[in-house]
PDB file of N, CA and C in Angstrom:
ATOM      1  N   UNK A   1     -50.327  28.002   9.129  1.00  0.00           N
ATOM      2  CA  UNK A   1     -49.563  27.523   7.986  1.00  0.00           C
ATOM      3  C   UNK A   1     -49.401  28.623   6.945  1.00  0.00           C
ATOM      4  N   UNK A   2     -50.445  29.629   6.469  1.00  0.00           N
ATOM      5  CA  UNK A   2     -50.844  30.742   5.800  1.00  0.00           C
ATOM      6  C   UNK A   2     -49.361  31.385   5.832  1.00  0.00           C
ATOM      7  N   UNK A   3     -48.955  31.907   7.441  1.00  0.00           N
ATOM      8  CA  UNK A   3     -48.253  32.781   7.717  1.00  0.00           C
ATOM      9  C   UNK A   3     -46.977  32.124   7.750  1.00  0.00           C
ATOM     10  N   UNK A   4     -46.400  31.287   7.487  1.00  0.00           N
ATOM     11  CA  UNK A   4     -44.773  30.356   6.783  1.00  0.00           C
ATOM     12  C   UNK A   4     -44.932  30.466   5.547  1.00  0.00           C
ATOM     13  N   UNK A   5     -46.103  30.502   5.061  1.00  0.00           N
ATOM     14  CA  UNK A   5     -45.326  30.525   3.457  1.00  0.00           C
ATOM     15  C   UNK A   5     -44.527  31.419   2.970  1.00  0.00           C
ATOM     16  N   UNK A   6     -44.484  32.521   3.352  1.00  0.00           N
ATOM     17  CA  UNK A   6     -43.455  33.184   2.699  1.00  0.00           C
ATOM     18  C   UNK A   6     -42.379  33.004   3.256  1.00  0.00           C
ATOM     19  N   UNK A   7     -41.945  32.468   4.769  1.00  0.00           N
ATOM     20  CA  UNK A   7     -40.813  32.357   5.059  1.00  0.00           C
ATOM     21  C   UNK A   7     -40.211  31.017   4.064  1.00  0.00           C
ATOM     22  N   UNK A   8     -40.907  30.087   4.582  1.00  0.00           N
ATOM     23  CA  UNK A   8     -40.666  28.829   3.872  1.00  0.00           C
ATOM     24  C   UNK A   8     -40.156  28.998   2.495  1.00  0.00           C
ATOM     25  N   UNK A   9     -40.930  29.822   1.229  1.00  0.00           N
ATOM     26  CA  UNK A   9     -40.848  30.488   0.452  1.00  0.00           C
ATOM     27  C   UNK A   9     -39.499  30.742   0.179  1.00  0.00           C
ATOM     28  N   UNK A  10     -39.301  31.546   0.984  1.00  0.00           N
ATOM     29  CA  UNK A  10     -37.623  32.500   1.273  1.00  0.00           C
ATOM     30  C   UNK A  10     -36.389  31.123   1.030  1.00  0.00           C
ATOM     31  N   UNK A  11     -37.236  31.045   1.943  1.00  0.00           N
ATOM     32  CA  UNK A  11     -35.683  29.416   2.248  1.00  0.00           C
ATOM     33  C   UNK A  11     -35.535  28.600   1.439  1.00  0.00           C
ATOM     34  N   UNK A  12     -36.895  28.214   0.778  1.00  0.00           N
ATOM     35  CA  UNK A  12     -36.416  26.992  -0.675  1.00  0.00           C
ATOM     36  C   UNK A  12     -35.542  27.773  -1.181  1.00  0.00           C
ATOM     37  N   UNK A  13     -35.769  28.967  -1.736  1.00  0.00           N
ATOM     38  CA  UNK A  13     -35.236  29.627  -3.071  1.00  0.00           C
ATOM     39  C   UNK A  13     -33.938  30.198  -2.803  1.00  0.00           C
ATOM     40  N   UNK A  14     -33.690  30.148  -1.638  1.00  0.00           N
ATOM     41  CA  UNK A  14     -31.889  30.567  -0.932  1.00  0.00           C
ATOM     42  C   UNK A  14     -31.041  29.460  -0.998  1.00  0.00           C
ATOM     43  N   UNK A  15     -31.640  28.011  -0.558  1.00  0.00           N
ATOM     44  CA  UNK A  15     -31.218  26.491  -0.678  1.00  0.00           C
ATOM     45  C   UNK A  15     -31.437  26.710  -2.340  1.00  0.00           C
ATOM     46  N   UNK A  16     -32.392  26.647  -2.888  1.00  0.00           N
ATOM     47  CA  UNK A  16     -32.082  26.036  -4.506  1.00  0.00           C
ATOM     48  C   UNK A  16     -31.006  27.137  -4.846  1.00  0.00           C
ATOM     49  N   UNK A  17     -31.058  28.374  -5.022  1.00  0.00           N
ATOM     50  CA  UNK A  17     -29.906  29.262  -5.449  1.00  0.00           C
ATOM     51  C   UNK A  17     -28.348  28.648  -4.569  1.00  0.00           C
ATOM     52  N   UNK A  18     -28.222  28.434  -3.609  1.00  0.00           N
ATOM     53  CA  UNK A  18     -27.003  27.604  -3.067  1.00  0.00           C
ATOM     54  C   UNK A  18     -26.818  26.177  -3.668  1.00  0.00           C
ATOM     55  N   UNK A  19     -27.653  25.817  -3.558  1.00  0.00           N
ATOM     56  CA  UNK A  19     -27.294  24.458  -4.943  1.00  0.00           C
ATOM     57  C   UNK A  19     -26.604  24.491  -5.656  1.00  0.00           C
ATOM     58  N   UNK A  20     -27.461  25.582  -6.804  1.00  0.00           N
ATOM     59  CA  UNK A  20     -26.949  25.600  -8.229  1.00  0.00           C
ATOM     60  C   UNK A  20     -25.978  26.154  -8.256  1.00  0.00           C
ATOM     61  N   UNK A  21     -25.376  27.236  -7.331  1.00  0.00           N
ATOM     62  CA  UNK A  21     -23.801  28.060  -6.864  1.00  0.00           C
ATOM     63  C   UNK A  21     -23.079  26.897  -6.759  1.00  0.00           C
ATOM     64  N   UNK A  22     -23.457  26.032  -5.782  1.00  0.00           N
ATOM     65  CA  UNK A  22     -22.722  24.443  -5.483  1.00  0.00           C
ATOM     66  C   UNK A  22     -22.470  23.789  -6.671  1.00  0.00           C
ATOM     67  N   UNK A  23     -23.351  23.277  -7.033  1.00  0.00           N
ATOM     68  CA  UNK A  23     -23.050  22.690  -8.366  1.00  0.00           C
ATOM     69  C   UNK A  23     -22.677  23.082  -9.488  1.00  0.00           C
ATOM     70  N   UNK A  24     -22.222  24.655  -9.924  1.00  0.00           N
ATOM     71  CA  UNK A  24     -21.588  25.314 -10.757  1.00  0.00           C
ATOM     72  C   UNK A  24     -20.374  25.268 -10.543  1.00  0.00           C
ATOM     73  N   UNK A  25     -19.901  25.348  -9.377  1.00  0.00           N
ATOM     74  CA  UNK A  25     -18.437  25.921  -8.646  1.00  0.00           C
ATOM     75  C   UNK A  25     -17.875  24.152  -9.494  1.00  0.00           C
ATOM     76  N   UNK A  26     -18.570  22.989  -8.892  1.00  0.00           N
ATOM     77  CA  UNK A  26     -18.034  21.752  -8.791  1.00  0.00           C
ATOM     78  C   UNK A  26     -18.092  21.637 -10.035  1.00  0.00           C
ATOM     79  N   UNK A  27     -18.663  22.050 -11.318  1.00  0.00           N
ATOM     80  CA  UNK A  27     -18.699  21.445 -12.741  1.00  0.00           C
ATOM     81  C   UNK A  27     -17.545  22.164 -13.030  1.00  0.00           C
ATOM     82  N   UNK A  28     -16.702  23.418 -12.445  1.00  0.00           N
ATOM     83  CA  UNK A  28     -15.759  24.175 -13.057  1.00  0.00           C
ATOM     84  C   UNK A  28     -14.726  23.806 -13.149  1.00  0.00           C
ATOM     85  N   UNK A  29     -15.015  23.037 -11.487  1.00  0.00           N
ATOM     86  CA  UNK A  29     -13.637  22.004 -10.737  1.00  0.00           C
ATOM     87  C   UNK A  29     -13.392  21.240 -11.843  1.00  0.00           C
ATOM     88  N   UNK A  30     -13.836  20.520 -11.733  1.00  0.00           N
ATOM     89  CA  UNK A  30     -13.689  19.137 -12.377  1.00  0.00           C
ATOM     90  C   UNK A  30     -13.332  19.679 -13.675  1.00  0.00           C
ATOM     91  N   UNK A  31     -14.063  20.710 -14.727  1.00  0.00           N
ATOM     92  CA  UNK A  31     -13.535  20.708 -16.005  1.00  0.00           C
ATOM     93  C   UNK A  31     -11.744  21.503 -15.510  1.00  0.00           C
ATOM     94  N   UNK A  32     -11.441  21.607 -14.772  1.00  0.00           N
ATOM     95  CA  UNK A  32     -10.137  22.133 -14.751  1.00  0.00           C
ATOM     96  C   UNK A  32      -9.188  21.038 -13.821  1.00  0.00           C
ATOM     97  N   UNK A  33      -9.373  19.853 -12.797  1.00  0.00           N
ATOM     98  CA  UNK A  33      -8.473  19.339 -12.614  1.00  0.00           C
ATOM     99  C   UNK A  33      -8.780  17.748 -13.546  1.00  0.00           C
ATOM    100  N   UNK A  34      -7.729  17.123 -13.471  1.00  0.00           N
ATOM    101  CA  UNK A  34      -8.003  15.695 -13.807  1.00  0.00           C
ATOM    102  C   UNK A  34      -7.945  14.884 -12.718  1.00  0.00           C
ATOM    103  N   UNK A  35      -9.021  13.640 -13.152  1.00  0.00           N
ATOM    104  CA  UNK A  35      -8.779  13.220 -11.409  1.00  0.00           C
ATOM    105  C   UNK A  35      -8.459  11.787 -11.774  1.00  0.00           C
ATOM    106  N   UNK A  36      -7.608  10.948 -11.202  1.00  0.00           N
ATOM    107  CA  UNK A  36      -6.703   9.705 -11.517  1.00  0.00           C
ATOM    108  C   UNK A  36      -7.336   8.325 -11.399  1.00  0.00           C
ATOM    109  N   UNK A  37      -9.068   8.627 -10.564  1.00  0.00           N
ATOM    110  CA  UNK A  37      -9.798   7.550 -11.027  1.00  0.00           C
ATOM    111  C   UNK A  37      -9.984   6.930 -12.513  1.00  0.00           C
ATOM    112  N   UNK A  38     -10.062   8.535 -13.834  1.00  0.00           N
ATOM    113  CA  UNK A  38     -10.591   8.328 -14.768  1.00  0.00           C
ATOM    114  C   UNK A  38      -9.945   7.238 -15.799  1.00  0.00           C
ATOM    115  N   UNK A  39      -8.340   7.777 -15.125  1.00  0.00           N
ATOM    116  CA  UNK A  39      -6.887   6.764 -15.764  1.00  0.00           C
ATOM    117  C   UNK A  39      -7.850   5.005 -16.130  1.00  0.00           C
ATOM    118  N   UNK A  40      -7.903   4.592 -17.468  1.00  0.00           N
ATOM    119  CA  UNK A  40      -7.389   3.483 -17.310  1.00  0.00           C
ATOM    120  C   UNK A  40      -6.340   2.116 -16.566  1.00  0.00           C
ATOM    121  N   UNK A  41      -7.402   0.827 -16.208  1.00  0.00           N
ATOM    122  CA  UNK A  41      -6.416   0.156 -15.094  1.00  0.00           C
ATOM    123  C   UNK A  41      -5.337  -0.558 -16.055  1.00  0.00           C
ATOM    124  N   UNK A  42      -4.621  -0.807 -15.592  1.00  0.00           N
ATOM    125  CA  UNK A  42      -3.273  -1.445 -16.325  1.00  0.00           C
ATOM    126  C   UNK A  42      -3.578  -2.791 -16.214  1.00  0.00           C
ATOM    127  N   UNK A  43      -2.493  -2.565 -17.529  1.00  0.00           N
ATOM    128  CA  UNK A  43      -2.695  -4.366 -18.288  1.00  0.00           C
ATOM    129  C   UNK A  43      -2.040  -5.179 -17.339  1.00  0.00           C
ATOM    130  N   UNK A  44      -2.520  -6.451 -16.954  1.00  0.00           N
ATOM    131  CA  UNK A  44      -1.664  -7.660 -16.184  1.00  0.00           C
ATOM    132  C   UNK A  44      -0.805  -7.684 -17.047  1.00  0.00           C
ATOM    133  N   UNK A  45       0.335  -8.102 -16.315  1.00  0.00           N
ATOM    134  CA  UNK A  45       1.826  -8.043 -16.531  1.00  0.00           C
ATOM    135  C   UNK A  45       2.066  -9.709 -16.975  1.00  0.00           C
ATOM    136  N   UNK A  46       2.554 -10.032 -18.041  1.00  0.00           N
ATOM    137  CA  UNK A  46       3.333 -11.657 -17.591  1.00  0.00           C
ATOM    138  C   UNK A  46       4.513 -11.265 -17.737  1.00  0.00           C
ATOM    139  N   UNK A  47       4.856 -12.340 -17.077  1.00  0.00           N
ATOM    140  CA  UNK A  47       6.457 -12.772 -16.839  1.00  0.00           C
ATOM    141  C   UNK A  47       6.807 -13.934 -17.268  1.00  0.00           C
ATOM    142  N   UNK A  48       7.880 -13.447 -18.311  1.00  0.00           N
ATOM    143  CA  UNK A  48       8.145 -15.078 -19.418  1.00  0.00           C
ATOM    144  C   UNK A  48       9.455 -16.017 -18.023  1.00  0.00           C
ATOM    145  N   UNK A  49       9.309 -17.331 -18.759  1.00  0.00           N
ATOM    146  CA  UNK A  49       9.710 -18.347 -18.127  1.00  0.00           C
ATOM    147  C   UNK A  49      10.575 -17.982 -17.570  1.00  0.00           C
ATOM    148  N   UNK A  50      12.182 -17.239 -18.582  1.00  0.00           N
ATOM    149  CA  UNK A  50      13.229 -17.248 -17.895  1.00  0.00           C
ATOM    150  C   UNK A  50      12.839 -16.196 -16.807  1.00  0.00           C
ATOM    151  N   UNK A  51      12.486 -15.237 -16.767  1.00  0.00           N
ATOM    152  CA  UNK A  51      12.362 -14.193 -15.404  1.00  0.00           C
ATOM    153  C   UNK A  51      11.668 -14.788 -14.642  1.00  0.00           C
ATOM    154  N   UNK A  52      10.803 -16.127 -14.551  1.00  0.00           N
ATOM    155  CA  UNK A  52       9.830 -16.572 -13.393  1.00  0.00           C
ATOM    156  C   UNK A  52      11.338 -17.277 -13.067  1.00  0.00           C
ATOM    157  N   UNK A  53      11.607 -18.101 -13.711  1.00  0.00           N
ATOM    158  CA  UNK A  53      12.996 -19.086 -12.803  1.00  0.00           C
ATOM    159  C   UNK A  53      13.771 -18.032 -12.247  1.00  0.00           C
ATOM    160  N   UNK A  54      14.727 -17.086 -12.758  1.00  0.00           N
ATOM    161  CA  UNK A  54      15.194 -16.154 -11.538  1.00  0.00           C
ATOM    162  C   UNK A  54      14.303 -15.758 -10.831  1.00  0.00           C
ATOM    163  N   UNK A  55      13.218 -15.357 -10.365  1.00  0.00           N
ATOM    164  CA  UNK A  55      12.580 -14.643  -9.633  1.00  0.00           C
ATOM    165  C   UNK A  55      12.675 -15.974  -8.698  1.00  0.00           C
ATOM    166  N   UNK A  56      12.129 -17.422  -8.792  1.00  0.00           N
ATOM    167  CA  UNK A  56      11.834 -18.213  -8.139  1.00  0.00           C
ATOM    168  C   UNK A  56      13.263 -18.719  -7.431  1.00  0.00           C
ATOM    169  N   UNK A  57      14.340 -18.185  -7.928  1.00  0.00           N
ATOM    170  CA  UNK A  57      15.565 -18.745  -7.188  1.00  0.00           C
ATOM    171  C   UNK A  57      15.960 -17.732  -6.288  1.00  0.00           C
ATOM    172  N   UNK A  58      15.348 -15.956  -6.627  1.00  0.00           N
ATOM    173  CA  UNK A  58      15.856 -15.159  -5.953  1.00  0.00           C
ATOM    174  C   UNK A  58      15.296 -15.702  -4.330  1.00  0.00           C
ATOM    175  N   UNK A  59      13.614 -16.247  -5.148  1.00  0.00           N
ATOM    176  CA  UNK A  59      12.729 -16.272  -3.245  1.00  0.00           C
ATOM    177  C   UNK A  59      13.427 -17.409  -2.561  1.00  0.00           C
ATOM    178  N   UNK A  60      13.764 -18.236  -3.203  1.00  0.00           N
ATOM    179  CA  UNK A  60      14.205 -19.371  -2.362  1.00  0.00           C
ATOM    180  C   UNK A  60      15.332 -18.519  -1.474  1.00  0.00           C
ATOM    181  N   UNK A  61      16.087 -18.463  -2.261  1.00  0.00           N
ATOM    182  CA  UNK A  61      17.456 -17.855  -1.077  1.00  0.00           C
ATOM    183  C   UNK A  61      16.669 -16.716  -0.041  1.00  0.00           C
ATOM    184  N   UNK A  62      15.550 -15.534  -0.760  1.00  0.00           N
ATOM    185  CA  UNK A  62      15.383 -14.607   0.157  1.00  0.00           C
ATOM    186  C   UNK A  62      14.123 -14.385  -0.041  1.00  0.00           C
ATOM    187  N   UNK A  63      13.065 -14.657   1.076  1.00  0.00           N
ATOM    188  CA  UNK A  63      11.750 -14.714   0.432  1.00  0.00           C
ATOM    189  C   UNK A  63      11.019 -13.253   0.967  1.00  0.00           C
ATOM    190  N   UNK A  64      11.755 -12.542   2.263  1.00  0.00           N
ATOM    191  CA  UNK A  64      11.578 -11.122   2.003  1.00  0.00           C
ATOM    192  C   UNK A  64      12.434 -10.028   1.607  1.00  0.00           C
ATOM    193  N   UNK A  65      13.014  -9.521   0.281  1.00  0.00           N
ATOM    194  CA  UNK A  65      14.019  -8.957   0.315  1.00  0.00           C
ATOM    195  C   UNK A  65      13.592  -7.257   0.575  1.00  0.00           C
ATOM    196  N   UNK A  66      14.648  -6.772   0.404  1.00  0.00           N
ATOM    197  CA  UNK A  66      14.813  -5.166   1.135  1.00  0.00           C
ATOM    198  C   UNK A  66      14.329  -4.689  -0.249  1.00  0.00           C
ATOM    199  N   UNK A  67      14.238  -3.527  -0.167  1.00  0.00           N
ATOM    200  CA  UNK A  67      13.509  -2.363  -1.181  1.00  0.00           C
ATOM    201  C   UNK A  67      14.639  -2.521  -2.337  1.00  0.00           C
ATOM    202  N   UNK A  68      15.277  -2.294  -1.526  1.00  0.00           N
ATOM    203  CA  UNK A  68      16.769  -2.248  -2.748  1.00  0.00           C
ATOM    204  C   UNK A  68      17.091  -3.392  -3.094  1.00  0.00           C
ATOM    205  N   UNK A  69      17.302  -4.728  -2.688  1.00  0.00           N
ATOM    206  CA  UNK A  69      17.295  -5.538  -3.546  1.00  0.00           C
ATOM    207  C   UNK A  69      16.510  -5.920  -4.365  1.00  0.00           C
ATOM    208  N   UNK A  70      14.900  -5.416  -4.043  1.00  0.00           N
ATOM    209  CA  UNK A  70      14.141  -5.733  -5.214  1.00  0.00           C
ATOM    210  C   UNK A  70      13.808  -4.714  -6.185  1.00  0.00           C
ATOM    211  N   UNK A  71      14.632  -3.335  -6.148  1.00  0.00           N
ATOM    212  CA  UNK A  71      14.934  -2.836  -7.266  1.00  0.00           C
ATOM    213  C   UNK A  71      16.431  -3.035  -8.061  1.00  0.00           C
ATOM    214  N   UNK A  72      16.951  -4.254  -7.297  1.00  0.00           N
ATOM    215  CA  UNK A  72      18.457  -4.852  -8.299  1.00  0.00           C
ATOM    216  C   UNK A  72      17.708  -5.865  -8.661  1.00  0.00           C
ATOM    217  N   UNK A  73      16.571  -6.170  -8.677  1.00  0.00           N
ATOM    218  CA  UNK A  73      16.220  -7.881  -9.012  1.00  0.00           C
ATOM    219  C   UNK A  73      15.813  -7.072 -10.578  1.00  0.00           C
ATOM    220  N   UNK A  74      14.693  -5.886 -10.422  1.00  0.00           N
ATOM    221  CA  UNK A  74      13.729  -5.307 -11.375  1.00  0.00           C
ATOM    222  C   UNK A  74      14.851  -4.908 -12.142  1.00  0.00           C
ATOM    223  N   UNK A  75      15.827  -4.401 -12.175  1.00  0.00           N
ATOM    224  CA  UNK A  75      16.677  -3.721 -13.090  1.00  0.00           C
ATOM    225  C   UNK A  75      17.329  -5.236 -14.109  1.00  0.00           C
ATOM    226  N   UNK A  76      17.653  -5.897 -12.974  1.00  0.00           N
ATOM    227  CA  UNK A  76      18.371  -7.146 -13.820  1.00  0.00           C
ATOM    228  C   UNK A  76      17.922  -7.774 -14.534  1.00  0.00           C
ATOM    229  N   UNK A  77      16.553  -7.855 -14.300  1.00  0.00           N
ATOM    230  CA  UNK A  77      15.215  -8.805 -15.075  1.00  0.00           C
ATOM    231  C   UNK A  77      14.406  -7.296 -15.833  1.00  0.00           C
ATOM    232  N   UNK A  78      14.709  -6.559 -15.776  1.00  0.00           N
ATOM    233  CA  UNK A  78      14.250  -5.510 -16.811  1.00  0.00           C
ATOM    234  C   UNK A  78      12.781  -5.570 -16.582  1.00  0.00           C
ATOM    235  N   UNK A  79      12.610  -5.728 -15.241  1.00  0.00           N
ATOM    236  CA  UNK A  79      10.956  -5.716 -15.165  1.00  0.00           C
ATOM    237  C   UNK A  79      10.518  -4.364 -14.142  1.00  0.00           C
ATOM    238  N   UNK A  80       9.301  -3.668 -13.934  1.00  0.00           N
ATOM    239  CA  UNK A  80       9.072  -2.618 -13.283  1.00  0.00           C
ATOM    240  C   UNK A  80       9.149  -3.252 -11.468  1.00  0.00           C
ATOM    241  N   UNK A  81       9.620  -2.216 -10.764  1.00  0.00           N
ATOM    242  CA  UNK A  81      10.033  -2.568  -9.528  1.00  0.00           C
ATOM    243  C   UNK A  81       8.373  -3.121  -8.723  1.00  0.00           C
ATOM    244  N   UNK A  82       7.829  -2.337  -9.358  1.00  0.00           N
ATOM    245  CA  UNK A  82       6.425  -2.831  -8.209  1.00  0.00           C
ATOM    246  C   UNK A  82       5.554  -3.954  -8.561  1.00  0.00           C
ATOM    247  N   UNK A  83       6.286  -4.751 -10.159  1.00  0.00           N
ATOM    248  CA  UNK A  83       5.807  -6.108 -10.471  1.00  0.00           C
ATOM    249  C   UNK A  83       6.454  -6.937  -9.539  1.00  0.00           C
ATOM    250  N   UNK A  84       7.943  -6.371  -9.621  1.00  0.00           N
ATOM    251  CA  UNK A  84       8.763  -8.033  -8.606  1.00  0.00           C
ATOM    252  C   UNK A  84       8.337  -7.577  -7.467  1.00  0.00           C
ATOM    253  N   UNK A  85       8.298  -6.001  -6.979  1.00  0.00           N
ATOM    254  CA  UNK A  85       7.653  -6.472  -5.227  1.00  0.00           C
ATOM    255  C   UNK A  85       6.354  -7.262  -5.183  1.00  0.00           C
ATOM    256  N   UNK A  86       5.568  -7.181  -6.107  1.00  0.00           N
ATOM    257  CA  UNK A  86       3.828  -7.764  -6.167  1.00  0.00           C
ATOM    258  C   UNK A  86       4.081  -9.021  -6.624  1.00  0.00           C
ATOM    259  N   UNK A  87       4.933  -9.695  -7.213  1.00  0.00           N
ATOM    260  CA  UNK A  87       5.359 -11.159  -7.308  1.00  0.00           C
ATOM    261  C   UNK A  87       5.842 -11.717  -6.176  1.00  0.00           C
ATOM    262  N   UNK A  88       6.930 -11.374  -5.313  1.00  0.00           N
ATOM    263  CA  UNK A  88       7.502 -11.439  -4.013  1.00  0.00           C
ATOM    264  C   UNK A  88       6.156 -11.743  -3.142  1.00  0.00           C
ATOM    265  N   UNK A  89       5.493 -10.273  -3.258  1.00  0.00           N
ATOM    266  CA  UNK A  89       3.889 -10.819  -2.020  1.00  0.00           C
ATOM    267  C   UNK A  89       3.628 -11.804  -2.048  1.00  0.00           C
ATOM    268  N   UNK A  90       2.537 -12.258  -3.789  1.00  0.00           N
ATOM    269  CA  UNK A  90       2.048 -13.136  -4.065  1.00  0.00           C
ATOM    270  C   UNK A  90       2.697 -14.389  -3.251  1.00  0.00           C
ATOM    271  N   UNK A  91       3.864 -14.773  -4.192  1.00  0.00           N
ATOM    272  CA  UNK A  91       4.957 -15.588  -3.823  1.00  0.00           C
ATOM    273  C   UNK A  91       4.602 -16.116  -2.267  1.00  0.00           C
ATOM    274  N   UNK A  92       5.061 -15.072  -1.507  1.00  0.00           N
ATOM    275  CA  UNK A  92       4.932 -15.477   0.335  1.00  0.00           C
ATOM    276  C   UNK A  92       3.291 -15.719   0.297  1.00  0.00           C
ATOM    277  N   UNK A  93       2.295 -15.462  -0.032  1.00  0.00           N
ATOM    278  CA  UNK A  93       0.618 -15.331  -0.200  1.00  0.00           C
ATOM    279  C   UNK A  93       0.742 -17.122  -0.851  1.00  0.00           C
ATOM    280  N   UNK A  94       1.025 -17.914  -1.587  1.00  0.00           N
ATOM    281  CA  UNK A  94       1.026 -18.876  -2.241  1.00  0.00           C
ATOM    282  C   UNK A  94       1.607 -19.832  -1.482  1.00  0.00           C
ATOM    283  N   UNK A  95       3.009 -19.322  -1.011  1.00  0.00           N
ATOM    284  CA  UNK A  95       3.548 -20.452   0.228  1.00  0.00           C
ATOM    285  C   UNK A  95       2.240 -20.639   1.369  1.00  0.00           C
ATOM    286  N   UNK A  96       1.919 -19.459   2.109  1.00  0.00           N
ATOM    287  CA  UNK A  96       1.193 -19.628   3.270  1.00  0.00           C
ATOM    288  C   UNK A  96       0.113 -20.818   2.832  1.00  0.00           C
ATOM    289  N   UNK A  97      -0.649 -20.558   1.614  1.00  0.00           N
ATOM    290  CA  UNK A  97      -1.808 -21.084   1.233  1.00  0.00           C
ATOM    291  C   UNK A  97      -1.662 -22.312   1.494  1.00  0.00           C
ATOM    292  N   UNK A  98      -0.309 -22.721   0.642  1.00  0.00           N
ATOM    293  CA  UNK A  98      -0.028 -24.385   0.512  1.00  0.00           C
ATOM    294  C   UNK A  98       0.142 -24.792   1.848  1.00  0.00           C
ATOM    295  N   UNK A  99       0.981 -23.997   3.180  1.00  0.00           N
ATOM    296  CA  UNK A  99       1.294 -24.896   3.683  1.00  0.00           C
ATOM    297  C   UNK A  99       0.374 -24.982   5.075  1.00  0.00           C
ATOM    298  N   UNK A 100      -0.572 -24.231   5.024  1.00  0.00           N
ATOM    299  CA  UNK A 100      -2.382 -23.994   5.364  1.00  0.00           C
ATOM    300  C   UNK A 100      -3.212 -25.145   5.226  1.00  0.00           C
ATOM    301  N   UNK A 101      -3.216 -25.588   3.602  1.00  0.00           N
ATOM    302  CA  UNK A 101      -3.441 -26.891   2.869  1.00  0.00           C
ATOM    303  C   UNK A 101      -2.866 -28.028   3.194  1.00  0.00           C
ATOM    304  N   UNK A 102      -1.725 -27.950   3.465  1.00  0.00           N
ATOM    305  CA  UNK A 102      -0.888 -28.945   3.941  1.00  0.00           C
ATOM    306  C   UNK A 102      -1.298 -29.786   5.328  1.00  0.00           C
ATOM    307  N   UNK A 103      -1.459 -28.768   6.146  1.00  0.00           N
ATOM    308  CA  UNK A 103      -2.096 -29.059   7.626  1.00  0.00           C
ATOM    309  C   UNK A 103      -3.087 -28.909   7.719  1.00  0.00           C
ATOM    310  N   UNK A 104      -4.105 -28.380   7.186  1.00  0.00           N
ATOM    311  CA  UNK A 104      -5.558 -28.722   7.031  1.00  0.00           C
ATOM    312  C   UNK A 104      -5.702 -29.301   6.057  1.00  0.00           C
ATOM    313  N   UNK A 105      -5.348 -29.857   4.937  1.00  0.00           N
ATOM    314  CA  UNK A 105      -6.361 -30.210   3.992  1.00  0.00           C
ATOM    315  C   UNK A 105      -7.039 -31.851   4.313  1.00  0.00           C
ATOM    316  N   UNK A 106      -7.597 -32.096   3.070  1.00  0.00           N
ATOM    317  CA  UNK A 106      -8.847 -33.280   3.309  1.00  0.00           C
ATOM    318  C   UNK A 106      -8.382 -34.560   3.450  1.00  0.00           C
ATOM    319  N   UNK A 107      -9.090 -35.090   4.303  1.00  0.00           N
ATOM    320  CA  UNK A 107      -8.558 -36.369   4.923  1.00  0.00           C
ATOM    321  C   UNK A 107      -8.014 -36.629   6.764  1.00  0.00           C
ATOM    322  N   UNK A 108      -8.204 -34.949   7.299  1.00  0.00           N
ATOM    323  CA  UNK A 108      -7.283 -34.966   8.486  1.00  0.00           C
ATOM    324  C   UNK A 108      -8.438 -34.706   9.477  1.00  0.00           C
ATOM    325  N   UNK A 109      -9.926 -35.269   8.880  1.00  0.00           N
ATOM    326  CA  UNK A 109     -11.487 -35.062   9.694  1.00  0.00           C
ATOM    327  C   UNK A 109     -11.438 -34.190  10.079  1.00  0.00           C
ATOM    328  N   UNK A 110     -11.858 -33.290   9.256  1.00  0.00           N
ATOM    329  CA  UNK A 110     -11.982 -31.699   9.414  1.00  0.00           C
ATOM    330  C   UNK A 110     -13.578 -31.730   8.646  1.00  0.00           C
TER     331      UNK A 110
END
């Protein structure tokens, strides 16, 4: 055991000096990029009455529309395009539920 210590020796102090190289390099990083976790999450969105009734007449007629129509829906309703696509989801996410509920729900001895 006598005769490792100095190797052993050797090697902590090459690993701790590579560390602290490691962990210098990465504190430099970081003070020089920004990274988009740090961003604040965004505020929930509402959607006043009249834009829920168009939105709810757009799904009836089309309950998956194309990219482009749901950036003519967002422009017309002055709302951001990736609220009405994330309303649209929901929307189809809310039908399934109900009609899930519908055929399973309580009373059908389940």
């Amino acid at each position: 055991m006598v005769a490792l210590k100095p190797i052993l020796q050797a090697w902590l102090e090459a690993a701790e000096a590579q560390a602290r190289k490691n962990r210098i390099a990465r504190e430099t990083t970081l003070d020089i990029c920004v990274l988009p976790s740090l961003d604040k999450k965004r505020k929930r969105t509402s959607i006043a009455a009249p834009e829920k009734r168009s939105l709810e007449a757009y799904f009836s007629v089309q309950p998956r529309p194309s990219g482009e129509k749901i950036a003519a829906i967002a422009e017309k309703l002055d709302l951001k395009k990736n609220v009405v696509r994330v309303w649209f989801c929901n929307q189809r996410q809310k039908q399934k539920r109900m009609k899930y509920s519908a055929v399973n729900g309580p009373g059908n001895g389940q």
